[in-house]
N, C-alpha and C. Protein backbone atom coordinates (compact mmCIF):
# COMPACT_ATOMS: atom_id res chain seq x y z
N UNK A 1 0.85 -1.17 0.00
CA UNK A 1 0.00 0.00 0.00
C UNK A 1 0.90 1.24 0.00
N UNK A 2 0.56 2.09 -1.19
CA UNK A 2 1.42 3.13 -0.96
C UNK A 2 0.37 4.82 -0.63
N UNK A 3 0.51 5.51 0.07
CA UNK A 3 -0.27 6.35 0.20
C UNK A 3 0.42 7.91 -0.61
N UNK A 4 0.25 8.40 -1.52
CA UNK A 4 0.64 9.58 -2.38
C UNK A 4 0.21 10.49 -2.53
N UNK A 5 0.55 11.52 -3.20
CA UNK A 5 -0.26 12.62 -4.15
C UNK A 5 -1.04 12.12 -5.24
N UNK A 6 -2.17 13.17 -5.60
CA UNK A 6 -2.81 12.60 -6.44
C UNK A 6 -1.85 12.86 -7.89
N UNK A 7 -2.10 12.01 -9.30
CA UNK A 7 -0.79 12.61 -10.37
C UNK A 7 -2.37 12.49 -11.18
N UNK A 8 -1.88 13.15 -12.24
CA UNK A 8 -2.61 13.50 -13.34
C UNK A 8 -3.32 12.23 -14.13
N UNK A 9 -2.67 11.32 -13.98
CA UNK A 9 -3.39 9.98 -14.66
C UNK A 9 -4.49 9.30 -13.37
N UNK A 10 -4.80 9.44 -12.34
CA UNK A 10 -5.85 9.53 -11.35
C UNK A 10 -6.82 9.94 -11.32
N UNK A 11 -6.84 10.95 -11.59
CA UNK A 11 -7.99 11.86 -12.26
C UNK A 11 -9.34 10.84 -12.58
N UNK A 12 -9.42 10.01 -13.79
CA UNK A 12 -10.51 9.51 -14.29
C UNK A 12 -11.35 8.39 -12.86
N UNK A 13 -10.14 8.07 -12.29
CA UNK A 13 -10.51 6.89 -11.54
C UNK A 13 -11.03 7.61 -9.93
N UNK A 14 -10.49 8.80 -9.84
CA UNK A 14 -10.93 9.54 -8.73
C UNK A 14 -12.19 9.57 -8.61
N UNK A 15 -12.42 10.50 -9.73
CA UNK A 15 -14.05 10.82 -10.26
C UNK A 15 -15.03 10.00 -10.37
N UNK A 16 -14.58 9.02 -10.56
CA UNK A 16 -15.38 7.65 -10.72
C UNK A 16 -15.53 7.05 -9.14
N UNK A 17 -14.80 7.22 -8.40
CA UNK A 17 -14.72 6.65 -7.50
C UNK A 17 -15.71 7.55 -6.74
N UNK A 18 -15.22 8.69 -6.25
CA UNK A 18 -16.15 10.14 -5.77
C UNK A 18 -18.04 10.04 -6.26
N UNK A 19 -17.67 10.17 -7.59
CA UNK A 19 -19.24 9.87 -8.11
C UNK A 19 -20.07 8.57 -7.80
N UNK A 20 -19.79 7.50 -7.86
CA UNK A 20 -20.28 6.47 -7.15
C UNK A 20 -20.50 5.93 -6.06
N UNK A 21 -19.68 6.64 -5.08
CA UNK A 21 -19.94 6.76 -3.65
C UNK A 21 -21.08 7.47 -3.81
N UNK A 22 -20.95 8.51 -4.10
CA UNK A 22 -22.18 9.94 -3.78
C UNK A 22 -23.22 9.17 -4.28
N UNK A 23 -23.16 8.59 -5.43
CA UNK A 23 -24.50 7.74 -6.12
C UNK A 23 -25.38 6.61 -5.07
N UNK A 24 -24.11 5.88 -4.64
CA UNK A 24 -24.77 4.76 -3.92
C UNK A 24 -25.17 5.69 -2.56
N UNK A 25 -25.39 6.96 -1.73
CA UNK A 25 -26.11 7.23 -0.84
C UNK A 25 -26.90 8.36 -1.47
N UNK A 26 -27.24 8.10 -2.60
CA UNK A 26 -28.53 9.00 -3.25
C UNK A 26 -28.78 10.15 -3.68
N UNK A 27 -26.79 10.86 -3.32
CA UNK A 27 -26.63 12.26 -3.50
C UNK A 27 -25.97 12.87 -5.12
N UNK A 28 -26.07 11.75 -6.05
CA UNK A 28 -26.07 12.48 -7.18
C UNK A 28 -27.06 13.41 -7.75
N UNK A 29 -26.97 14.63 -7.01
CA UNK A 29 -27.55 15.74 -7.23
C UNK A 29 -26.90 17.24 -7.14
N UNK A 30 -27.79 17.76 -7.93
CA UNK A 30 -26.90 19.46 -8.03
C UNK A 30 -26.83 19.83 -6.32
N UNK A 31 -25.14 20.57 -6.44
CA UNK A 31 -25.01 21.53 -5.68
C UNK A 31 -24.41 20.42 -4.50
N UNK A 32 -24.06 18.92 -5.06
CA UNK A 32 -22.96 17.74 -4.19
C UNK A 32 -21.91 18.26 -5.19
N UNK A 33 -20.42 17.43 -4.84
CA UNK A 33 -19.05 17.29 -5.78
C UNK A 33 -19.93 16.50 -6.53
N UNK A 34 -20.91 15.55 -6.81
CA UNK A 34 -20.76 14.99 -7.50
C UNK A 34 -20.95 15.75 -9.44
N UNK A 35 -21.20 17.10 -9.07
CA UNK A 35 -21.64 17.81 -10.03
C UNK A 35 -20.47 18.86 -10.16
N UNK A 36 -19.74 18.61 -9.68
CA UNK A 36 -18.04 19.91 -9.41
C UNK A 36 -17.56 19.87 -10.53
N UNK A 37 -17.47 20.49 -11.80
CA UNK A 37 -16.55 20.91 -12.63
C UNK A 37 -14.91 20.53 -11.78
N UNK A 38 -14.45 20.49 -10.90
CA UNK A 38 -12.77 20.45 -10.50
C UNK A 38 -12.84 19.03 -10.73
N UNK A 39 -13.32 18.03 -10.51
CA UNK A 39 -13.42 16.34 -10.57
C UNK A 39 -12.80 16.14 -11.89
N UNK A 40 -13.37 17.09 -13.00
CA UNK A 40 -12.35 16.62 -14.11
C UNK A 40 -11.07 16.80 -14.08
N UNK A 41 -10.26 17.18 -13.44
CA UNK A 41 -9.13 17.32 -12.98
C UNK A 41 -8.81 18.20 -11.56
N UNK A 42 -8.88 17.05 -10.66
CA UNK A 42 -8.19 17.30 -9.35
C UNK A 42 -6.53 17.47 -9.05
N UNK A 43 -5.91 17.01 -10.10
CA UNK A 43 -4.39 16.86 -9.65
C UNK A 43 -4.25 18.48 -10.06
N UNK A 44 -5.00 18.79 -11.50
CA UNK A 44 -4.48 20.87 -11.81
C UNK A 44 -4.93 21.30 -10.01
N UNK A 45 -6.28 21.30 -10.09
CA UNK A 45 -6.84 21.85 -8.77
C UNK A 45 -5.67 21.83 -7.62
N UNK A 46 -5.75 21.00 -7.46
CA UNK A 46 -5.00 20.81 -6.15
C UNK A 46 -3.57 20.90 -6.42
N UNK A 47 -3.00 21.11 -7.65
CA UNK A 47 -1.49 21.87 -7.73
C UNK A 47 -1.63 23.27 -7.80
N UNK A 48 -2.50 23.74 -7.72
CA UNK A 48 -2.40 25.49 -8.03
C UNK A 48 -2.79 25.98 -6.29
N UNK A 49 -3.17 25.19 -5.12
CA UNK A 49 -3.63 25.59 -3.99
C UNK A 49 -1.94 25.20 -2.96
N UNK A 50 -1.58 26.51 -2.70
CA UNK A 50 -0.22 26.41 -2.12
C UNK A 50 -0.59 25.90 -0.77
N UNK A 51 -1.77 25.68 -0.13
CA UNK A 51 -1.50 25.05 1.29
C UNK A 51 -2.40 23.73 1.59
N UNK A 52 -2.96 22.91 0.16
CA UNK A 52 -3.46 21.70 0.16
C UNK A 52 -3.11 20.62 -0.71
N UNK A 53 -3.44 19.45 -0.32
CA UNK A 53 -2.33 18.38 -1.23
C UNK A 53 -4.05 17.25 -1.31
N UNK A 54 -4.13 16.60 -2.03
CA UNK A 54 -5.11 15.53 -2.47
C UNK A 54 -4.40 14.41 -2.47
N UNK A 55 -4.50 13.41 -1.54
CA UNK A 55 -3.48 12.19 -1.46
C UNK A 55 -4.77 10.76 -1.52
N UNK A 56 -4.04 9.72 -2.37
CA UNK A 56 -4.91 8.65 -2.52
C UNK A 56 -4.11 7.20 -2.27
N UNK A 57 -4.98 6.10 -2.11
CA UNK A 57 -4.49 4.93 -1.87
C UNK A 57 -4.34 3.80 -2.97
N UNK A 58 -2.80 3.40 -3.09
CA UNK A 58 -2.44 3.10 -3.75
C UNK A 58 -2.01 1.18 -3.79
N UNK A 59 -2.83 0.12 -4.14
CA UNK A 59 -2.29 -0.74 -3.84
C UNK A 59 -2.62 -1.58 -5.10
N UNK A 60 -0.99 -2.41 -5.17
CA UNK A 60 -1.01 -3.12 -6.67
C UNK A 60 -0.52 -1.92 -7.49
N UNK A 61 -0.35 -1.40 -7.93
CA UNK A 61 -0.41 -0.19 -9.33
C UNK A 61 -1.95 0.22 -9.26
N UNK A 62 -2.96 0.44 -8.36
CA UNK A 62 -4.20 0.72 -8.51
C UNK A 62 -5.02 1.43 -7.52
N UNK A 63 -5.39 2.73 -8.06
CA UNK A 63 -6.22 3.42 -6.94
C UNK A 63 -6.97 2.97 -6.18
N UNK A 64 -7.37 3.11 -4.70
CA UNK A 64 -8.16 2.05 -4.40
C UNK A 64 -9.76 3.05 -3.83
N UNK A 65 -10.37 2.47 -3.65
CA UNK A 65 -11.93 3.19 -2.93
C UNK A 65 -12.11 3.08 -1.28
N UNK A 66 -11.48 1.71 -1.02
CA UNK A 66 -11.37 1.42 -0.09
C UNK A 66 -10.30 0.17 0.37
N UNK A 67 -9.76 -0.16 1.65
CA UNK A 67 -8.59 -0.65 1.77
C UNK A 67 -9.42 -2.18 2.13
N UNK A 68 -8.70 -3.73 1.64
CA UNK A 68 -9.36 -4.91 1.91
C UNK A 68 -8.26 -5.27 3.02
């Protein structure tokens, strides 16, 4: 398990991950992240904010949602 920054190839799998959580408790709706314009790219977002970092879990070569 490696725990990191988020990198630019994360992105798709973030979003996916983020959005389907929110889905499975019913909150794919306006005015959740699940509707955030930044989801298409969190790694720009969160490189242009000098005092926050977006870190994800990393096990196998593969983002994870949750740890087994």
């Amino acid at each position: 398990m490696i725990i990191r920054e988020i990198k630019k190839d994360d992105n798709a799998k973030v979003k996916k991950i983020i959005q389907d959580s929110l889905k499975s408790l019913g909150l794919a709706i306006p005015g959740t992240a699940y509707f955030d314009p930044q989801l298409n790219d969190l790694h720009q977002y969160y490189s242009n904010l000098k005092h926050a970092n977006y870190w994800v879990v990393e096990i196998d070569g593969e983002v994870q949602v949750e740890l087994v």
